[in-house]
N, C-alpha and C. Protein backbone atom coordinates (compact mmCIF):
# COMPACT_ATOMS: atom_id res chain seq x y z
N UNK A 1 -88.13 27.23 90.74
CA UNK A 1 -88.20 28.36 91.66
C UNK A 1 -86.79 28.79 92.02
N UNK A 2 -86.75 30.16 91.88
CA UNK A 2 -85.36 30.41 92.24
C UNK A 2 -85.37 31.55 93.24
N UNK A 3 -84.03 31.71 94.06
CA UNK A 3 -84.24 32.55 95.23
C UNK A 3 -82.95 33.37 94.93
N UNK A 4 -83.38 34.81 95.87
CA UNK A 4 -82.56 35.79 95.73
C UNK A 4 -82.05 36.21 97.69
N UNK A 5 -81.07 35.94 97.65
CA UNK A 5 -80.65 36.65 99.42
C UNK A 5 -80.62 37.87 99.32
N UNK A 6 -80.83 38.93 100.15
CA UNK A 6 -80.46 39.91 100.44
C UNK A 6 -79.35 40.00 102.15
N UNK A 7 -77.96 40.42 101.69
CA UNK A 7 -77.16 40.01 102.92
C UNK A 7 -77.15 41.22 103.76
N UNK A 8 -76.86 41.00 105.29
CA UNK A 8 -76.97 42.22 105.97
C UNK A 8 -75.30 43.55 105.92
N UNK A 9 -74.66 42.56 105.27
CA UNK A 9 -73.93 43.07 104.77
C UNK A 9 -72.95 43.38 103.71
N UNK A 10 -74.13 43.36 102.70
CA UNK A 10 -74.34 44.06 101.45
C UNK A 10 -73.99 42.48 100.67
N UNK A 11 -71.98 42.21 100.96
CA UNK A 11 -71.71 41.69 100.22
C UNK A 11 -71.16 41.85 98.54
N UNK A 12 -71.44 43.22 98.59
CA UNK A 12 -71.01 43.79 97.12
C UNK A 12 -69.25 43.44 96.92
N UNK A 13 -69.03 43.56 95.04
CA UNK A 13 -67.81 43.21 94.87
C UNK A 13 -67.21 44.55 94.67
N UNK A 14 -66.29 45.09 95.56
CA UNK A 14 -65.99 46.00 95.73
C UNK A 14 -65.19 46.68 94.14
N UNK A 15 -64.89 45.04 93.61
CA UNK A 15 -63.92 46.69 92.22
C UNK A 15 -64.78 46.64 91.34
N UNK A 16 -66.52 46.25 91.35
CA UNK A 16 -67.33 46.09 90.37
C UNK A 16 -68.15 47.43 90.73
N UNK A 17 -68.69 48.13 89.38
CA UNK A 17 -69.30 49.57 89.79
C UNK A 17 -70.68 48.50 90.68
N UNK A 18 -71.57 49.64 90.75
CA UNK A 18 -73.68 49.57 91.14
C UNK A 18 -73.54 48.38 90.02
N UNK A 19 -74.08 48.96 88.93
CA UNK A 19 -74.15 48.06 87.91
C UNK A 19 -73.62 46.72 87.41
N UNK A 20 -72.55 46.96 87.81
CA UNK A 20 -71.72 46.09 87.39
C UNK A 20 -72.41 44.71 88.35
N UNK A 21 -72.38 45.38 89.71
CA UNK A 21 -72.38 44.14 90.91
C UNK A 21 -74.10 43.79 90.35
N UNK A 22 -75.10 44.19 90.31
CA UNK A 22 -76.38 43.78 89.33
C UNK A 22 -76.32 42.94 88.42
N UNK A 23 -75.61 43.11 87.81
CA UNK A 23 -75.55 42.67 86.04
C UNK A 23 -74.65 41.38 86.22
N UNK A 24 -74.03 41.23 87.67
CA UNK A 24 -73.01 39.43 87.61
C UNK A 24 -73.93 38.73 87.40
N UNK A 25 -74.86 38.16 88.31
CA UNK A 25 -75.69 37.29 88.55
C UNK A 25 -76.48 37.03 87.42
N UNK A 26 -76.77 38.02 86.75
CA UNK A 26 -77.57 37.76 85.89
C UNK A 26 -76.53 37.18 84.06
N UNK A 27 -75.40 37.27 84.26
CA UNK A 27 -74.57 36.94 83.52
C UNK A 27 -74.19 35.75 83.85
N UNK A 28 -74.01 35.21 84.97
CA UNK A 28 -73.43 33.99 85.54
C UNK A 28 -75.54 32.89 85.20
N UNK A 29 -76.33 33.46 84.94
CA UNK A 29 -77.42 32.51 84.50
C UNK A 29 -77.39 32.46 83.34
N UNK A 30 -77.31 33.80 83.10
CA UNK A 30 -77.46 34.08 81.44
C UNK A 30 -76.52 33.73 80.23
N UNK A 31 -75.43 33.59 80.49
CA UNK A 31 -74.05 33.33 80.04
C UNK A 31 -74.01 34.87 78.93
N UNK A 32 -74.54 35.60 79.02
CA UNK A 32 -74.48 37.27 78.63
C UNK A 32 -74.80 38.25 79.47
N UNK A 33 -74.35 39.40 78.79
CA UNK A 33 -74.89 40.68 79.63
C UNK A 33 -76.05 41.17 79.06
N UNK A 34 -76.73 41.84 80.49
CA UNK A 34 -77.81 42.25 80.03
C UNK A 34 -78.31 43.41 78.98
N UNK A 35 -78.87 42.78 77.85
CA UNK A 35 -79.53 43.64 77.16
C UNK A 35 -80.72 44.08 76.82
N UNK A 36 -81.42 43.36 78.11
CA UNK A 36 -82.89 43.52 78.12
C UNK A 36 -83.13 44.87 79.03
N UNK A 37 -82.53 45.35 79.77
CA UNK A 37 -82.47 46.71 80.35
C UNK A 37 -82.81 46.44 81.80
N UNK A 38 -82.97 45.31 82.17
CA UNK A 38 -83.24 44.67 83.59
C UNK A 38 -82.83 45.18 84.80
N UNK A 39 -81.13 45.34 84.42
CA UNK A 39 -80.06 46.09 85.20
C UNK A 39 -80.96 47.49 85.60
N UNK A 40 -80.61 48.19 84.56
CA UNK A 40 -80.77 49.75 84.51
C UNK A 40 -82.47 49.99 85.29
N UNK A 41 -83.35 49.00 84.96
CA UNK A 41 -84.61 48.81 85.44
C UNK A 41 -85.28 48.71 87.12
N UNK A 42 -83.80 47.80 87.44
CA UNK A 42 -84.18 47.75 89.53
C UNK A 42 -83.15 48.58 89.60
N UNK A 43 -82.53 48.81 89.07
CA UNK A 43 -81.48 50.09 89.49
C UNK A 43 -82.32 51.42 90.02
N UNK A 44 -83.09 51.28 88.95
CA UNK A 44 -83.84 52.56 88.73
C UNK A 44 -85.22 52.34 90.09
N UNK A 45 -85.61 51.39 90.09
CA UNK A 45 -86.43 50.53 91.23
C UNK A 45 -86.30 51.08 92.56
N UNK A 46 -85.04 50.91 92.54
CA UNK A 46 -84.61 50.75 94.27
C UNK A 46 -84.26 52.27 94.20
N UNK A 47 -83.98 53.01 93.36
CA UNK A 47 -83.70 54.43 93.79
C UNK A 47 -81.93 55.01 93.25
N UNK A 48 -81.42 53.81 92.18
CA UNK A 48 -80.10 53.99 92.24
C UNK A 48 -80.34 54.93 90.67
N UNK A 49 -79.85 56.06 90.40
CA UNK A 49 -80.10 56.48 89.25
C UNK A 49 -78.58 56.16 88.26
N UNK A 50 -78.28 56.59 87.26
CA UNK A 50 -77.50 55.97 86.24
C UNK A 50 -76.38 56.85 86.92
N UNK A 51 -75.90 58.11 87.37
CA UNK A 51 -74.63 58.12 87.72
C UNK A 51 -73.99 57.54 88.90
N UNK A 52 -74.81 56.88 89.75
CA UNK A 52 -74.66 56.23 90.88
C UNK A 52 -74.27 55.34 90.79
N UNK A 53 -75.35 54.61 89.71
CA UNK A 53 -74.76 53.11 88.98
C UNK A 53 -73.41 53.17 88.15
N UNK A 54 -72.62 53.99 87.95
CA UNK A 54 -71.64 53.81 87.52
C UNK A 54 -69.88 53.80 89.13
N UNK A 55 -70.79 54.41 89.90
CA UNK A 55 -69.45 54.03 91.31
C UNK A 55 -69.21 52.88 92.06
N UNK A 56 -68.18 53.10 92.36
CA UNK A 56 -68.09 51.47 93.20
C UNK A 56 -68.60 51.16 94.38
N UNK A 57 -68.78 50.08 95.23
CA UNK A 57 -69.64 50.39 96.63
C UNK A 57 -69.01 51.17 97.53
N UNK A 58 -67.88 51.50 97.44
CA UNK A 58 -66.87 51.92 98.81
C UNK A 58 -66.59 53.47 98.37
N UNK A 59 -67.92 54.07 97.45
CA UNK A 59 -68.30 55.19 97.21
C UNK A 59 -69.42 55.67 97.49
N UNK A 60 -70.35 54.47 97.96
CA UNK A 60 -71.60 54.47 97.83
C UNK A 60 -72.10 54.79 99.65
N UNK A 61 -73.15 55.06 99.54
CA UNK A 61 -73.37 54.90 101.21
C UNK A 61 -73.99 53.73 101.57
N UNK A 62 -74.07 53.47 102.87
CA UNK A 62 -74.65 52.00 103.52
C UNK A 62 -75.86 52.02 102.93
N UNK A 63 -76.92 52.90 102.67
CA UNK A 63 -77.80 52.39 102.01
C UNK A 63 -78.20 52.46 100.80
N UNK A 64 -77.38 53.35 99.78
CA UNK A 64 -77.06 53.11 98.80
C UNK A 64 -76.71 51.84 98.42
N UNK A 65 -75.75 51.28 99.10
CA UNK A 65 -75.35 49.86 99.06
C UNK A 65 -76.11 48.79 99.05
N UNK A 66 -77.09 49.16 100.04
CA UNK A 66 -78.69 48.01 100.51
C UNK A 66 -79.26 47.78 99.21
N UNK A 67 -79.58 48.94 98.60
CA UNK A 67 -80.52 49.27 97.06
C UNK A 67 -79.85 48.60 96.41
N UNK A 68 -78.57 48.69 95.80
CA UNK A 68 -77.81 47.59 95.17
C UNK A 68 -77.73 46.84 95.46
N UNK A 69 -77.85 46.08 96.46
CA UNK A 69 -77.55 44.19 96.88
C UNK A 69 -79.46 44.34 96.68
N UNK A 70 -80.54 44.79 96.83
CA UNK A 70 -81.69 44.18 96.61
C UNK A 70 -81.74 44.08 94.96
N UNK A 71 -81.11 45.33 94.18
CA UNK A 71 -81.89 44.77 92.84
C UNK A 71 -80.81 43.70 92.85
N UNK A 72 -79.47 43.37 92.90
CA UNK A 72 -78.88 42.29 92.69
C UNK A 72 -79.68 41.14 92.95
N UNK A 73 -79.99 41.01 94.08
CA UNK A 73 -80.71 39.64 94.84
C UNK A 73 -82.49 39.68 93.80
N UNK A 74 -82.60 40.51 92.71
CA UNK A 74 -83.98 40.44 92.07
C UNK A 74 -83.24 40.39 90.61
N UNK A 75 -82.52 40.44 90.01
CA UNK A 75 -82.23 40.71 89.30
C UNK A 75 -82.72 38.95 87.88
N UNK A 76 -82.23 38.27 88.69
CA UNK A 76 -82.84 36.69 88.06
C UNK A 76 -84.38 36.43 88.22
N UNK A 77 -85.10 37.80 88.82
CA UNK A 77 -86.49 37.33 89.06
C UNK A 77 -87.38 36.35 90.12
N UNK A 78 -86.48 36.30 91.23
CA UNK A 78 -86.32 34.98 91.70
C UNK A 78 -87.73 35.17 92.47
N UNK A 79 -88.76 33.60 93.29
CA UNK A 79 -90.11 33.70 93.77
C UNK A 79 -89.69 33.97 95.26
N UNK A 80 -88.66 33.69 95.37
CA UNK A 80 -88.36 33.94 97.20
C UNK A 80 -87.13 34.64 97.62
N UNK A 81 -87.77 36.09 97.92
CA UNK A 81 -86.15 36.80 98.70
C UNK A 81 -86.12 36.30 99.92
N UNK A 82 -84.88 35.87 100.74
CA UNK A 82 -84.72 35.93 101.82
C UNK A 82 -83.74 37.04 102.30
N UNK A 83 -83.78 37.58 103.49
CA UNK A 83 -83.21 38.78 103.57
C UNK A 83 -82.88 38.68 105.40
N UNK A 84 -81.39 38.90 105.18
CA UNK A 84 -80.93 38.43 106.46
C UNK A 84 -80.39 39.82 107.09
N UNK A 85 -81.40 40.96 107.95
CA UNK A 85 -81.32 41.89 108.79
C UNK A 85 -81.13 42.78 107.59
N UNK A 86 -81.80 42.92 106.62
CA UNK A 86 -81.88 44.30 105.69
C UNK A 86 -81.67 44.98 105.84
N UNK A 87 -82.11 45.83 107.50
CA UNK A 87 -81.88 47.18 107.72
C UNK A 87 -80.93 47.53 108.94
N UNK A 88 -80.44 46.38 108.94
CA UNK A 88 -79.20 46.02 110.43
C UNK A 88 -78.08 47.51 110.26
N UNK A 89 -77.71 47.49 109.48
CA UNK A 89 -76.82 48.70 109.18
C UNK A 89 -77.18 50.06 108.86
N UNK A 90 -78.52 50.18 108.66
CA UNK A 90 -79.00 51.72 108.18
C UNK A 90 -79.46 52.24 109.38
N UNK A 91 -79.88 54.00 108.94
CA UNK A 91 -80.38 54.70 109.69
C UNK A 91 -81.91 54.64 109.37
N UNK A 92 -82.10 54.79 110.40
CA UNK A 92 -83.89 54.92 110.48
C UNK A 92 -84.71 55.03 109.53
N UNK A 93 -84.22 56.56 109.08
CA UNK A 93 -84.67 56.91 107.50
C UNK A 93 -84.70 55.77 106.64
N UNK A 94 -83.62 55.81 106.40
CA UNK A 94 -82.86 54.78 104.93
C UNK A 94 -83.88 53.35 105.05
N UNK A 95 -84.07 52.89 106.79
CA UNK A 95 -84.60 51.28 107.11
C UNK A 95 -86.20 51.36 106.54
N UNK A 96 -86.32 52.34 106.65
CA UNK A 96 -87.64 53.23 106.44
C UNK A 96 -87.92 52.28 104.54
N UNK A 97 -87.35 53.49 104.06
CA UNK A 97 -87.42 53.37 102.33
C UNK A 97 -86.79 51.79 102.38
N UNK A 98 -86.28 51.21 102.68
CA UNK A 98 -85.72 49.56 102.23
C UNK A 98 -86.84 49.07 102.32
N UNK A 99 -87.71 49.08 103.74
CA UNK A 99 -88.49 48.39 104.06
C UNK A 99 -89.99 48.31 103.31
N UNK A 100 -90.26 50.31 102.80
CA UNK A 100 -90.91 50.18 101.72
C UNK A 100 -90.56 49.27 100.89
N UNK A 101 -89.34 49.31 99.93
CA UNK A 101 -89.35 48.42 98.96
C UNK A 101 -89.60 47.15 98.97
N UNK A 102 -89.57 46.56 99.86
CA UNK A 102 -89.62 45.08 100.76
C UNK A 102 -90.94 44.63 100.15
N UNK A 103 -91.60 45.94 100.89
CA UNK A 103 -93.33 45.98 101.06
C UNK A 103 -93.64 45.90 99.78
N UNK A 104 -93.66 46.50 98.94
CA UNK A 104 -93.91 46.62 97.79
C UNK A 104 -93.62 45.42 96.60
N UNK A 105 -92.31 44.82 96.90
CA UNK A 105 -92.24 43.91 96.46
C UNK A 105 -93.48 42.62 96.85
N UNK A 106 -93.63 42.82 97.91
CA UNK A 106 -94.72 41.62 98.14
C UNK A 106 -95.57 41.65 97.65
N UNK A 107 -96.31 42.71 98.20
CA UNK A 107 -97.48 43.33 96.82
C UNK A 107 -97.78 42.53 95.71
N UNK A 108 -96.60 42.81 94.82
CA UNK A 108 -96.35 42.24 93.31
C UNK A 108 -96.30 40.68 93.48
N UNK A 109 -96.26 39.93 94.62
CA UNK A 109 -96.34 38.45 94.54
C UNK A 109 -94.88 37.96 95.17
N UNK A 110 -93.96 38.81 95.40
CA UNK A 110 -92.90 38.35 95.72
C UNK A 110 -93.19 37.57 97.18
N UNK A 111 -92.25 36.33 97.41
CA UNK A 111 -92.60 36.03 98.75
C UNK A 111 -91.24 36.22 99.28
N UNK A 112 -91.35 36.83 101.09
CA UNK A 112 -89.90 37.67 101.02
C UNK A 112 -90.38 37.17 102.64
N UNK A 113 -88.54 36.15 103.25
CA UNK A 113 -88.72 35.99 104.72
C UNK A 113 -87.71 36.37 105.02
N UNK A 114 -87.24 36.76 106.06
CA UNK A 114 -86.32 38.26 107.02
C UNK A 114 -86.37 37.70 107.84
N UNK A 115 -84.93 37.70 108.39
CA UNK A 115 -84.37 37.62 110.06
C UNK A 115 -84.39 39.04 110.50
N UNK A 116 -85.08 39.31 111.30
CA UNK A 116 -84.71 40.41 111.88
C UNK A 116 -85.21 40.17 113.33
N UNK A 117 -84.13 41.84 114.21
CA UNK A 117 -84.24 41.54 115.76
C UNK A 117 -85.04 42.85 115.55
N UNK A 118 -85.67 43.83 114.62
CA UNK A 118 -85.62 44.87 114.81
C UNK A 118 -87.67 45.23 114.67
N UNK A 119 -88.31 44.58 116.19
CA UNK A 119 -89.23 45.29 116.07
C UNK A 119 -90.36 45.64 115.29
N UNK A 120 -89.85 47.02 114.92
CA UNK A 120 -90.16 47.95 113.56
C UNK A 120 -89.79 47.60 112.55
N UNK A 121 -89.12 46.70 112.32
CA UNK A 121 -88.81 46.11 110.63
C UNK A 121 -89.77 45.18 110.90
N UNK A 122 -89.94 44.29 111.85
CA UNK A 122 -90.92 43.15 111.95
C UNK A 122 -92.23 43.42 111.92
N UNK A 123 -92.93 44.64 111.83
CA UNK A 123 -94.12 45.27 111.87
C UNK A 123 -94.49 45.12 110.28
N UNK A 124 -93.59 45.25 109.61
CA UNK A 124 -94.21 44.81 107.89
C UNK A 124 -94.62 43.81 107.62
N UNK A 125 -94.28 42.86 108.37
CA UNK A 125 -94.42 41.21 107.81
C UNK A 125 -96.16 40.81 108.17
N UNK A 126 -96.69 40.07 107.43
CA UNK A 126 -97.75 39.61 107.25
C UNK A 126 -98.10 38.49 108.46
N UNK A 127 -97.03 37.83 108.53
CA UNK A 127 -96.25 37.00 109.83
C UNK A 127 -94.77 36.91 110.12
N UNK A 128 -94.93 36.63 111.64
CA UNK A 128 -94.08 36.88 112.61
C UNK A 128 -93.55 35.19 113.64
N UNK A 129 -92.44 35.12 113.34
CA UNK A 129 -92.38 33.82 113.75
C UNK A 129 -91.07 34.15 115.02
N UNK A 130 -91.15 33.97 116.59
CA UNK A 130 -90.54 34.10 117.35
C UNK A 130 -89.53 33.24 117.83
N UNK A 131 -88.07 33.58 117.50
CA UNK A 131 -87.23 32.13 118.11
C UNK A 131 -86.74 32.91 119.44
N UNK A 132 -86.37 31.98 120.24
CA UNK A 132 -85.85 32.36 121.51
C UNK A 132 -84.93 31.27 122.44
N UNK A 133 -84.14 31.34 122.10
CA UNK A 133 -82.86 30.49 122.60
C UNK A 133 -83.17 29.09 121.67
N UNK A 134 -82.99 29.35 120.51
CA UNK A 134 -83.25 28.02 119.37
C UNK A 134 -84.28 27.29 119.44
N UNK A 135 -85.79 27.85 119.97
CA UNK A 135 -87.07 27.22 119.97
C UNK A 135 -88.27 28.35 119.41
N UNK A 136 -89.27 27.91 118.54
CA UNK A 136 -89.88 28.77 118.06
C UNK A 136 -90.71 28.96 119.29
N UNK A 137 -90.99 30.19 119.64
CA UNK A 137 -91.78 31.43 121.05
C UNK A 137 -93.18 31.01 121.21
């Protein structure tokens, strides 16, 4: 079983394009690049289209950025995302569409657990687990 993070802040390698930052992880398992089209595939997933995938993150917007650190964090296929405040940095909108994708991923079998303080992001989850001064609520 292998796991994928999603960080709340991003975490991307800034002189690596969209793609590029996708395609590490899966090179650092693979000991190649991808030629199964995997990359180009959650790229395309999350909403990043091919000229997007060619800029760097510090071109990209905050949630442009999100879309790229999720297919990164899927990119090995992994059975468990964990995802630490996904939508901590976006606007409403943007927390909106992440959170779809979230959703959707589960759907498909993914099992996906989230820190979040945010409510309305916590309204997707199937369950809800409350900490409150380092004791579960």
């Amino acid at each position: 079983t292998s796991i994928g993070y999603i960080f709340q802040k991003f975490n991307l390698i800034p002189l690596l394009t969209a793609y590029e930052n996708v395609e590490y992880p899966f090179i650092m398992k693979n000991r190649r690049p991808d030629d199964t089209g995997r990359v180009r595939h959650l790229l395309t997933m999350v909403g990043i289209d091919e000229a997007l995938s060619a800029h760097k993150p510090g071109e990209l917007s905050g949630g442009q950025q999100q879309r790229v650190a999720i297919a990164r964090a899927l990119v090995n296929d992994p059975a468990i995302l964990l995802c630490d405040e996904p939508t901590g940095n976006l606007d409403s909108q943007t927390s909106i569409q992440i959170m779809e994708i979230l959703a959707d991923l589960h759907l498909r079998g993914r099992t996906i657990v989230m820190v979040t303080h945010n409510p309305e992001t916590a309204a997707y989850a199937d369950r809800t687990i409350t900490i409150r001064d380092g004791r579960i609520a």
